[in-house]
PDB file of N, CA and C in Angstrom:
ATOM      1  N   UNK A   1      53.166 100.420  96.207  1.00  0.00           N
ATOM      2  CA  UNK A   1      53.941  99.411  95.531  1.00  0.00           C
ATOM      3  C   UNK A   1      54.849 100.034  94.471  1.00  0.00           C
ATOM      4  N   UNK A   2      54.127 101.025  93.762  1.00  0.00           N
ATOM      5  CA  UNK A   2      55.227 101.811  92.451  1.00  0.00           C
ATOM      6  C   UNK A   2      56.333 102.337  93.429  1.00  0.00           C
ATOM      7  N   UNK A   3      56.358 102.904  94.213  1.00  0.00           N
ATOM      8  CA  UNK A   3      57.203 103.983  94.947  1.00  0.00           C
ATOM      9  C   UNK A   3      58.346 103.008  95.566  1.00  0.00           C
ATOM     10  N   UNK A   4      57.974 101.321  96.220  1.00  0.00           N
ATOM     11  CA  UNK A   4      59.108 100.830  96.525  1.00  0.00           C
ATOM     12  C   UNK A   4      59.717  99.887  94.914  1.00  0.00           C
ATOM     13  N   UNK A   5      59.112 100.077  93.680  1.00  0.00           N
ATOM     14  CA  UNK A   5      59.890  99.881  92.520  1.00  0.00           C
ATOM     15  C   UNK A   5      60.939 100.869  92.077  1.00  0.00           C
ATOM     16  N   UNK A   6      60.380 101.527  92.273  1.00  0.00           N
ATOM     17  CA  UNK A   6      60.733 103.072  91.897  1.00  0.00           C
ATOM     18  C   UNK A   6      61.944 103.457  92.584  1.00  0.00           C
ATOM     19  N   UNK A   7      61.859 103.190  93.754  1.00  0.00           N
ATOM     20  CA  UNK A   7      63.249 103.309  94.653  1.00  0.00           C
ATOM     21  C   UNK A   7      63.917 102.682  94.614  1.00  0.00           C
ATOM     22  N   UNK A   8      63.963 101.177  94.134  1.00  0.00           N
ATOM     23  CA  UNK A   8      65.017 100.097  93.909  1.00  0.00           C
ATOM     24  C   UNK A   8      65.665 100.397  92.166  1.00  0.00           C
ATOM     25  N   UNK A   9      64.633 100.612  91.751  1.00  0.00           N
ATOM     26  CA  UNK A   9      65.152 101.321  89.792  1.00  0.00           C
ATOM     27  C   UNK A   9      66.326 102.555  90.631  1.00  0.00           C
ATOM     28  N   UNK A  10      65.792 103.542  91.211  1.00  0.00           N
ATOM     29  CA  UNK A  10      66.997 104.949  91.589  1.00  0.00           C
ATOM     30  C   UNK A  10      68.334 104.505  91.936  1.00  0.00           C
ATOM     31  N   UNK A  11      68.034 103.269  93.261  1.00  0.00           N
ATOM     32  CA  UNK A  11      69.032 102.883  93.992  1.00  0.00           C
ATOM     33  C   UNK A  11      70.225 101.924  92.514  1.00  0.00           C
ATOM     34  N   UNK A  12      69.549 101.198  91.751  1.00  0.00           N
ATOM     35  CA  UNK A  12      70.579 100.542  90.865  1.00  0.00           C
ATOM     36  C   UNK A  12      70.855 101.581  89.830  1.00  0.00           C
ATOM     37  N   UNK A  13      70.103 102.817  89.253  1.00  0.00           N
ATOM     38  CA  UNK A  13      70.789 103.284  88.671  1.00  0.00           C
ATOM     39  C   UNK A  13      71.419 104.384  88.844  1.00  0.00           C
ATOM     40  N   UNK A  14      71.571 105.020  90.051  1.00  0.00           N
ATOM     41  CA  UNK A  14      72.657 105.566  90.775  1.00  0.00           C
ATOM     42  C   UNK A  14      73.995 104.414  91.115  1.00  0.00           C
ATOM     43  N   UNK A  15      73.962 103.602  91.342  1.00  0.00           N
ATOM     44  CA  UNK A  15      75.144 102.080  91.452  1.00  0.00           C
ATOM     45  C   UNK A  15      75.755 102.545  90.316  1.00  0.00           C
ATOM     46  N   UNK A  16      74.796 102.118  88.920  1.00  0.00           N
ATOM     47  CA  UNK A  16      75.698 102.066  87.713  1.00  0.00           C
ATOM     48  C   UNK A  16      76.174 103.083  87.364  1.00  0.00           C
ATOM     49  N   UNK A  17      75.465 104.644  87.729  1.00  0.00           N
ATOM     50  CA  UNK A  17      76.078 105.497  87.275  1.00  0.00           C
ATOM     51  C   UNK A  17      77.771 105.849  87.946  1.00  0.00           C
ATOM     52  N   UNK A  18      77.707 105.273  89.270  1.00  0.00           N
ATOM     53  CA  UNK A  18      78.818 105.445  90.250  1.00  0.00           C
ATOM     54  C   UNK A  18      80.020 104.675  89.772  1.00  0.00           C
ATOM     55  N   UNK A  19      79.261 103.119  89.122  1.00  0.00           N
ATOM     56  CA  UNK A  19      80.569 102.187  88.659  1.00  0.00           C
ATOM     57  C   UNK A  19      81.419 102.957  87.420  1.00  0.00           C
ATOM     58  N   UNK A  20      80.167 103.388  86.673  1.00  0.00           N
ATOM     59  CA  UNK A  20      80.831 103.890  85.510  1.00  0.00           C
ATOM     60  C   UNK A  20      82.184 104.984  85.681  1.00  0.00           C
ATOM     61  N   UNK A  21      81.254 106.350  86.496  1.00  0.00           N
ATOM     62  CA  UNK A  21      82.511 106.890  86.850  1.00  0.00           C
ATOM     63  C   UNK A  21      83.592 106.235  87.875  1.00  0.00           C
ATOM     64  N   UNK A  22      83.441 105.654  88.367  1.00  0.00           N
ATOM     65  CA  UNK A  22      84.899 104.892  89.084  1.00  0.00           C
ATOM     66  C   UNK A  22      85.726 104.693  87.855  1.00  0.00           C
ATOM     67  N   UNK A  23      85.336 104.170  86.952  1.00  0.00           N
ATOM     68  CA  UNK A  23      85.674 103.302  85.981  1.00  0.00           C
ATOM     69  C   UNK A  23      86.734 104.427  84.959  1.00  0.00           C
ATOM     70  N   UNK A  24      85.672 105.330  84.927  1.00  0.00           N
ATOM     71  CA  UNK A  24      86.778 106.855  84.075  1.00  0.00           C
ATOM     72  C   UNK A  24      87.701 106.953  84.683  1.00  0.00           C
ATOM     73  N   UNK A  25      87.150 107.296  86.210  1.00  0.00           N
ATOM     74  CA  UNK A  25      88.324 107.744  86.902  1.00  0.00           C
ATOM     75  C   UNK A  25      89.706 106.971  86.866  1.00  0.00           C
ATOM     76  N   UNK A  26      89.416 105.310  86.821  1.00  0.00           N
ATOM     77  CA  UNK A  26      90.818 104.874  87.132  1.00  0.00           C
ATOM     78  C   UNK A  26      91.178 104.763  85.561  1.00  0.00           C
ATOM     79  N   UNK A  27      90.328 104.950  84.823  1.00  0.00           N
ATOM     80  CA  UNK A  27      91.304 104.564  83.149  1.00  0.00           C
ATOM     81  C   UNK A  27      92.112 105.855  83.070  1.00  0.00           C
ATOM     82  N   UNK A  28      91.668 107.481  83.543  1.00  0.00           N
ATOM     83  CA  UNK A  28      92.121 108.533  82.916  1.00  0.00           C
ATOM     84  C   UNK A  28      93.267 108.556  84.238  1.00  0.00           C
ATOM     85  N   UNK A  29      93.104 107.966  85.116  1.00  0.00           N
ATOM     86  CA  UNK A  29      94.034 107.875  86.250  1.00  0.00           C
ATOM     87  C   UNK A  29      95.777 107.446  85.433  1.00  0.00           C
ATOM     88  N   UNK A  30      95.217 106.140  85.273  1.00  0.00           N
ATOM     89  CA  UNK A  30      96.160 105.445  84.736  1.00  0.00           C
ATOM     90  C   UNK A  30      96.632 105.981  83.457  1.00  0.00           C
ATOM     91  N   UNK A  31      95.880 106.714  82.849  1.00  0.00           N
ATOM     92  CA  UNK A  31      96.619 107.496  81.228  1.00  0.00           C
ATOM     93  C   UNK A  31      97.432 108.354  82.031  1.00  0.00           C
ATOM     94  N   UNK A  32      96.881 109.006  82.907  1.00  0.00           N
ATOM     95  CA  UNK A  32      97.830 110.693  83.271  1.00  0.00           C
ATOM     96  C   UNK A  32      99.133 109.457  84.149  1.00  0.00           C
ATOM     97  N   UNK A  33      99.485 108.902  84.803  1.00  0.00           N
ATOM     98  CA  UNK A  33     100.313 108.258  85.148  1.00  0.00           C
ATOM     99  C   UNK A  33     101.470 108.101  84.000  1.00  0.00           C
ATOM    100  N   UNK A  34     100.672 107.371  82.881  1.00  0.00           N
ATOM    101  CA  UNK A  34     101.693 106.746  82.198  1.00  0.00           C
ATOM    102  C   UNK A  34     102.089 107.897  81.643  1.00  0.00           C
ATOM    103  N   UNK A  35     101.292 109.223  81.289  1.00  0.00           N
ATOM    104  CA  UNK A  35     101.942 110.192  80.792  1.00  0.00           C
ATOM    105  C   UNK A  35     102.908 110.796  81.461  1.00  0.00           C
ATOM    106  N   UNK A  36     102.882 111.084  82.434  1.00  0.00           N
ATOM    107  CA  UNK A  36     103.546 111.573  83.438  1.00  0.00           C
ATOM    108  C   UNK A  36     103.774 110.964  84.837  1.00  0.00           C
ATOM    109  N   UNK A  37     104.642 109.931  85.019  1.00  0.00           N
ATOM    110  CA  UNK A  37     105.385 109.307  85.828  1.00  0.00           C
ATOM    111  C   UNK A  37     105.812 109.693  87.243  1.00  0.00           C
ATOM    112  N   UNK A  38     105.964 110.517  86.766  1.00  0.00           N
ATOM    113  CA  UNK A  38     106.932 111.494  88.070  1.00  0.00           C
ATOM    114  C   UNK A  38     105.276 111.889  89.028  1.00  0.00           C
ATOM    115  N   UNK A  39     104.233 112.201  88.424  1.00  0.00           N
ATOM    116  CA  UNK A  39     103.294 112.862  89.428  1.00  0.00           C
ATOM    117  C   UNK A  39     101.947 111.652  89.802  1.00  0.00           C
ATOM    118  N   UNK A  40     102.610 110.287  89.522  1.00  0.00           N
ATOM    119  CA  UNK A  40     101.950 109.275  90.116  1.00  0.00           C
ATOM    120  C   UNK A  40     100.908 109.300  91.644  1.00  0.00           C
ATOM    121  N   UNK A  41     102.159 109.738  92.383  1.00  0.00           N
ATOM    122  CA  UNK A  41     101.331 110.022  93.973  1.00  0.00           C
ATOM    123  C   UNK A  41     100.359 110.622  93.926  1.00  0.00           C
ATOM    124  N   UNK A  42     100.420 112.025  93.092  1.00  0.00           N
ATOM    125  CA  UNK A  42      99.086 112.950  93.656  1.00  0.00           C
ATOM    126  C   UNK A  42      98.401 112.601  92.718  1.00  0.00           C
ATOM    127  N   UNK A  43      98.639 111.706  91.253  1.00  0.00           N
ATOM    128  CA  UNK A  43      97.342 111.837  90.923  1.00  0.00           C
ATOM    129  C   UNK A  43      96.308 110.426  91.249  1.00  0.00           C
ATOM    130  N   UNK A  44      97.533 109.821  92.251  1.00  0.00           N
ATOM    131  CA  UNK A  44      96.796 108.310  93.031  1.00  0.00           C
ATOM    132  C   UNK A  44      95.725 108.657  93.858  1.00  0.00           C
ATOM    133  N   UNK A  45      96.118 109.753  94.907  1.00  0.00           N
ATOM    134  CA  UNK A  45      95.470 110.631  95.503  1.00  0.00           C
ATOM    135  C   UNK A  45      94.436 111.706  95.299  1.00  0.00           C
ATOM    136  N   UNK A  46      94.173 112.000  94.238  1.00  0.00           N
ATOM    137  CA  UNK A  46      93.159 112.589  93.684  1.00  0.00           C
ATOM    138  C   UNK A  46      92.071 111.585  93.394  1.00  0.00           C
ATOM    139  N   UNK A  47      92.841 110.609  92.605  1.00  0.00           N
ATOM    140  CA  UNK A  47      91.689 109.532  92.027  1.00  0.00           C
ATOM    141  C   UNK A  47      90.904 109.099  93.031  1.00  0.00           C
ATOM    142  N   UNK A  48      91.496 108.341  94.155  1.00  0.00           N
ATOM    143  CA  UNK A  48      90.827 108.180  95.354  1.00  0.00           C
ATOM    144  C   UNK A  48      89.975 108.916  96.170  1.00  0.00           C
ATOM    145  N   UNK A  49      89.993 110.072  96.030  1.00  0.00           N
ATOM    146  CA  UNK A  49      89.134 111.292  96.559  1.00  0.00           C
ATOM    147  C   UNK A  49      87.761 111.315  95.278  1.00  0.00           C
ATOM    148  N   UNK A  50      88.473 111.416  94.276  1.00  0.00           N
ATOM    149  CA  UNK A  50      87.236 111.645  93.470  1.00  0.00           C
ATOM    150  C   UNK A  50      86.366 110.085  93.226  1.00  0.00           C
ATOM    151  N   UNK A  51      87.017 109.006  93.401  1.00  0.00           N
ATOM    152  CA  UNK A  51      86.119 107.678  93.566  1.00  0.00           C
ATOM    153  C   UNK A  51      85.664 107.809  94.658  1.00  0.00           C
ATOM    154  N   UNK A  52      85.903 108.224  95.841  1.00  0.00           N
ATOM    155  CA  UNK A  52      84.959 107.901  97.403  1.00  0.00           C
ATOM    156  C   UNK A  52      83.787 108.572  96.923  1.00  0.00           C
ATOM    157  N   UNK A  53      84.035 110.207  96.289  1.00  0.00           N
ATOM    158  CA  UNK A  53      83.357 111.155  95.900  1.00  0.00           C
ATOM    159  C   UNK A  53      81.914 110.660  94.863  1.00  0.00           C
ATOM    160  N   UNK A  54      82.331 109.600  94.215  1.00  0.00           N
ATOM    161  CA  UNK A  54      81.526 109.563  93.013  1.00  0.00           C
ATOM    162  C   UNK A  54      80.290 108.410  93.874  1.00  0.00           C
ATOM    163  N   UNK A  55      81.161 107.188  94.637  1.00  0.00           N
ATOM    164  CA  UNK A  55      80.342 106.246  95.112  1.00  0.00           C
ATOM    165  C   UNK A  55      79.858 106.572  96.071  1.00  0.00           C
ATOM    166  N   UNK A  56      79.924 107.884  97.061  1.00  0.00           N
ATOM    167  CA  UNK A  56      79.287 108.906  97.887  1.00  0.00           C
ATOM    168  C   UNK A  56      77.696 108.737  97.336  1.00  0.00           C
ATOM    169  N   UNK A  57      77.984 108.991  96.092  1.00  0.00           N
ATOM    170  CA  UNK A  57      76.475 108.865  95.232  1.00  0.00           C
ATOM    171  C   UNK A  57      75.216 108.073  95.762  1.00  0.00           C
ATOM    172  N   UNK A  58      76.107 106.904  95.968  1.00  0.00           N
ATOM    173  CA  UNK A  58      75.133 105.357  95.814  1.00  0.00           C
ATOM    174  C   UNK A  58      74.286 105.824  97.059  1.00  0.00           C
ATOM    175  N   UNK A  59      75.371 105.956  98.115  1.00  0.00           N
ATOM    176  CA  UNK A  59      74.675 105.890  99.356  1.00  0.00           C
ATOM    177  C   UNK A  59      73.607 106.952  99.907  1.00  0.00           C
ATOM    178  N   UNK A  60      74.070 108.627  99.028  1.00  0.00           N
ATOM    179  CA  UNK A  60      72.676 109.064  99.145  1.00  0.00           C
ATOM    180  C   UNK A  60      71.454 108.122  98.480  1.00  0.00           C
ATOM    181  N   UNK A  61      71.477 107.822  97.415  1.00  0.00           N
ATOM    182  CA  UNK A  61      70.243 107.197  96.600  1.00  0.00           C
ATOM    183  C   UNK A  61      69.487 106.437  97.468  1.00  0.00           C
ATOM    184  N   UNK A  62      70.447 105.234  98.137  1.00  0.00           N
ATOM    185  CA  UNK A  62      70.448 104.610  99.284  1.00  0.00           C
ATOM    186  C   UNK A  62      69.073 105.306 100.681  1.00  0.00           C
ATOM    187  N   UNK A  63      70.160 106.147 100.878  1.00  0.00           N
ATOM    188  CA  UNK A  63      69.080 106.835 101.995  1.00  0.00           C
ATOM    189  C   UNK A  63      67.787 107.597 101.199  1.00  0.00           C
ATOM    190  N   UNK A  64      67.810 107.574 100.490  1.00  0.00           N
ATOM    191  CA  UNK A  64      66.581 108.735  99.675  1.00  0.00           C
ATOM    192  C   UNK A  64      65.471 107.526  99.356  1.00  0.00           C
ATOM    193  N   UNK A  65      66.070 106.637  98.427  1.00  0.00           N
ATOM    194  CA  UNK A  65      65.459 105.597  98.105  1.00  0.00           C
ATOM    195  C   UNK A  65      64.816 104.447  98.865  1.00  0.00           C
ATOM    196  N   UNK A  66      65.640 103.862 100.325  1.00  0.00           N
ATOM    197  CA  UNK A  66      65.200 103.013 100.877  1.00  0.00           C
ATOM    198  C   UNK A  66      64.174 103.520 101.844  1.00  0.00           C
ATOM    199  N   UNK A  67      63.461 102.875 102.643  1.00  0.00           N
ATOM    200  CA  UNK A  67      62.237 103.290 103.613  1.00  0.00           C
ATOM    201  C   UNK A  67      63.020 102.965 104.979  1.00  0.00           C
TER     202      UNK A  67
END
């Protein structure tokens, strides 16, 4: 019984840790934008790589965590 608590606690706090960084990612996204205009595309494109990257997270927890 602890072990399927235990895995649902991992699974949500791997989530939150994932939202959070999404969350950097698009605020510092959007600073380097406004700083620099001109390099919008790649750093749209980065952000997106490094958000798949971060919420990649959840879904190991996911498999580790669920039965």
């Amino acid at each position: 019984m602890f072990a399927t608590i235990s895995g649902g606690i991992h699974i949500g706090l791997a989530a939150l840790g994932s939202a959070i960084g999404v969350g950097f990612i698009g605020m510092k996204a959007a600073e380097a934008t406004g700083r620099n205009p001109g390099a919008a595309a790649a750093i749209r494109n980065q952000a997106i790589i490094f958000a798949a990257l971060s919420e990649g997270i959840v879904f190991i927890a996911i498999f580790l965590g669920g039965k």
